[in-house]
C-alpha atoms as a PDB file:
ATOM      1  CA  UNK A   1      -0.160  17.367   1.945  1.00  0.00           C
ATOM      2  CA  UNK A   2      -1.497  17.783   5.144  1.00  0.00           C
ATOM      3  CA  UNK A   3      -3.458  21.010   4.353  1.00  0.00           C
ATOM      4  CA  UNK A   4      -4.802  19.237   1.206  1.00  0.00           C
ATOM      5  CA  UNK A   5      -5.970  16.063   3.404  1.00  0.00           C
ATOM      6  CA  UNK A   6      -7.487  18.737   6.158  1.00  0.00           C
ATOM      7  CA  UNK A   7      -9.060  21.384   4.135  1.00  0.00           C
ATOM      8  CA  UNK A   8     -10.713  19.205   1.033  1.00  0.00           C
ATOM      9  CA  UNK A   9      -9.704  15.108   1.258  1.00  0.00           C
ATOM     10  CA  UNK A  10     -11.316  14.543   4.810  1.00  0.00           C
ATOM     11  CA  UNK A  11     -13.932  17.136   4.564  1.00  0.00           C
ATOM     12  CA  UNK A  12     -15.263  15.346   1.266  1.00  0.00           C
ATOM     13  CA  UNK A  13     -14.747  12.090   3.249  1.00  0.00           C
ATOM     14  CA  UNK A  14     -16.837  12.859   6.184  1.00  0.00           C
ATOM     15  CA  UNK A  15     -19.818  14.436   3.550  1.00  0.00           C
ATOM     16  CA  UNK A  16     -19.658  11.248   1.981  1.00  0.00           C
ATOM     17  CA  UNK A  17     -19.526   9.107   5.149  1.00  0.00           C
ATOM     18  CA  UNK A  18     -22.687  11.026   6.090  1.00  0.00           C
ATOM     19  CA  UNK A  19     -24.525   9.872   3.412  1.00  0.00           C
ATOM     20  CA  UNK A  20     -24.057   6.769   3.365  1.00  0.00           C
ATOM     21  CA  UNK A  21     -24.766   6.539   7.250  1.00  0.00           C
ATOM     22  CA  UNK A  22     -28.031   8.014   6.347  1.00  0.00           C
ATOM     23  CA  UNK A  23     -28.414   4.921   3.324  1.00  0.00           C
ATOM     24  CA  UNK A  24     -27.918   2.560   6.324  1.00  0.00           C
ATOM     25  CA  UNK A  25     -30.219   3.963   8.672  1.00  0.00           C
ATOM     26  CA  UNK A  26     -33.278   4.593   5.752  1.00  0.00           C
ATOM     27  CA  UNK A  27     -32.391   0.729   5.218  1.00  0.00           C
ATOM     28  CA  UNK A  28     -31.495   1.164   1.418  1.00  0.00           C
ATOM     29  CA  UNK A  29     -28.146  -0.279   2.109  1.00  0.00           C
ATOM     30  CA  UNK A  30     -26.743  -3.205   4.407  1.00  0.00           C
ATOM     31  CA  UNK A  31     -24.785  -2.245   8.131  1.00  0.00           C
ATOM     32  CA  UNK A  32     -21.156  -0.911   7.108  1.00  0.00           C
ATOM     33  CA  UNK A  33     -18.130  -1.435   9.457  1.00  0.00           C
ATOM     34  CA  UNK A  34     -16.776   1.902   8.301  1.00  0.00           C
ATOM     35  CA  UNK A  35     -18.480   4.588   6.490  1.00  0.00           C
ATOM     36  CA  UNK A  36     -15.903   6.041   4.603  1.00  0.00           C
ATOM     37  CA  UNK A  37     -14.811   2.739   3.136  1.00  0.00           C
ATOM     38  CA  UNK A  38     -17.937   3.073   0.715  1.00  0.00           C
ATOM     39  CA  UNK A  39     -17.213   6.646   0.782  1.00  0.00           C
ATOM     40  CA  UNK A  40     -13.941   6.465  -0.521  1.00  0.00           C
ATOM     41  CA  UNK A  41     -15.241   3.923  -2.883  1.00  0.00           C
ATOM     42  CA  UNK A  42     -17.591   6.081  -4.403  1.00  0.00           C
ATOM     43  CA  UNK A  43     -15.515   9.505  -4.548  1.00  0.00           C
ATOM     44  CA  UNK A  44     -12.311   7.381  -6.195  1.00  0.00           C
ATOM     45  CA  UNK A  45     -14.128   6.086  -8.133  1.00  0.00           C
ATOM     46  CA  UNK A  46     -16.171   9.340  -9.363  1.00  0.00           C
ATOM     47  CA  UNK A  47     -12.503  11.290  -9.442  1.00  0.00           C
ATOM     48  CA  UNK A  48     -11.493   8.039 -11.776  1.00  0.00           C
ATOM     49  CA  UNK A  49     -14.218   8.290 -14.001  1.00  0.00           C
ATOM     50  CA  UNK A  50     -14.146  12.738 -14.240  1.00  0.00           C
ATOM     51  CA  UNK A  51      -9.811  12.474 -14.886  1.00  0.00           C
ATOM     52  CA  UNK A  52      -9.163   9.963 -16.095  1.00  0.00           C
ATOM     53  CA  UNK A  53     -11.577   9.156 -18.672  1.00  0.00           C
ATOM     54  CA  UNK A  54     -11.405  12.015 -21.269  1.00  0.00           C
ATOM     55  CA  UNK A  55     -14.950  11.001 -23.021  1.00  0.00           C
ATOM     56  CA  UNK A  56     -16.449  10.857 -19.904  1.00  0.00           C
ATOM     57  CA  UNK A  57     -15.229  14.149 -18.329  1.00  0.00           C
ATOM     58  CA  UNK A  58     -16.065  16.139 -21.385  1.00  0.00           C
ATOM     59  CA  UNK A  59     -19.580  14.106 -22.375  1.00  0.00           C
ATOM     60  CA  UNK A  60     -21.979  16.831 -20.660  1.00  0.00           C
ATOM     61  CA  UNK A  61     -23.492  19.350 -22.735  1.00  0.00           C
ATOM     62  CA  UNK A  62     -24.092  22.989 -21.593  1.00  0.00           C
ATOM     63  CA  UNK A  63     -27.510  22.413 -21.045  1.00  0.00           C
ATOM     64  CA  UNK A  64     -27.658  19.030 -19.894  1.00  0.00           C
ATOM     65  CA  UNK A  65     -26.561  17.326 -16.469  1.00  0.00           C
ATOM     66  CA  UNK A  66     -22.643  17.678 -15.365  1.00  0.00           C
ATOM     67  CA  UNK A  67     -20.231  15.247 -15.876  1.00  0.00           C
ATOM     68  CA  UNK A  68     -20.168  14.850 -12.124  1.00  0.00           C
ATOM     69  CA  UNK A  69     -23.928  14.203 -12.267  1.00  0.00           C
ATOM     70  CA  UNK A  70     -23.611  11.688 -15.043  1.00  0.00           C
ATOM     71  CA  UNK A  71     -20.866  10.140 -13.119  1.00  0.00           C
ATOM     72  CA  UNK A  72     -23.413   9.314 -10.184  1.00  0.00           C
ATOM     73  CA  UNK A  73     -26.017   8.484 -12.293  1.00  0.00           C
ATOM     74  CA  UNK A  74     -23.912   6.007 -13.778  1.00  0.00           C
ATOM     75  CA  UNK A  75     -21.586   4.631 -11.038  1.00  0.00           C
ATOM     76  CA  UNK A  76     -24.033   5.314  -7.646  1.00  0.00           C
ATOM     77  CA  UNK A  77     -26.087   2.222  -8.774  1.00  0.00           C
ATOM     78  CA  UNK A  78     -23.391   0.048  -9.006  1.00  0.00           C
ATOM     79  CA  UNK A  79     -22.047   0.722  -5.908  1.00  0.00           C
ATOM     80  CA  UNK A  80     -25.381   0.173  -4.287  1.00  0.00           C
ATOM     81  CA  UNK A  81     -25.666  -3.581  -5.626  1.00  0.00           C
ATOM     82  CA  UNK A  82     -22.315  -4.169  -4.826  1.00  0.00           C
ATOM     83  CA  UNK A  83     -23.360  -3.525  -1.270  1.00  0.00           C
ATOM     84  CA  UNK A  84     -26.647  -5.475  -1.190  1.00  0.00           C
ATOM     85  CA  UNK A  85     -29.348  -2.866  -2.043  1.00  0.00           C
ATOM     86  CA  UNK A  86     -31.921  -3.818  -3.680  1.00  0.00           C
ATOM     87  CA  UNK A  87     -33.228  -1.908  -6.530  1.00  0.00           C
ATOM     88  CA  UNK A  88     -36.362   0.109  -5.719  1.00  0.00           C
END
């Protein structure tokens, strides 16, 4: 497990924690205490949508977006009101 967590899980973490530290300093989102709490929040809940919603995983059409990309499309503006953003 440790391999797994240091060679994908925390990797994908930190990407994710970057991003959203770069939300907070543009101003699109509120001041987090931790980073990677949205972070985690978002990737879970992208992971939940891609395996373990078989519609949803297999919705995206060879030439159309991913399922990953429909995943943020869908679930990345949710997130973002959760946390206070205002739509723009």
């Amino acid at each position: 497990m440790s391999r797994l967590r240091s060679a994908i899980i925390q990797p994908v973490r930190d990407r994710a924690a970057a991003v959203v530290r770069r939300a907070v300093a543009r101003g699109d989102i509120p001041p987090l205490q931790d980073a990677h709490v949205l972070a985690d929040l978002v990737v879970g809940s992208m992971v939940s949508r891609l395996f373990l919603t078989p519609d949803a995983a297999h919705s995206g059409s060879t030439d159309g977006p991913s399922s990953g990309e429909a995943a943020i499309r869908e679930l990345l503006p949710f997130l973002l009101r959760a946390l206070g953003a205002q739509p723009g």
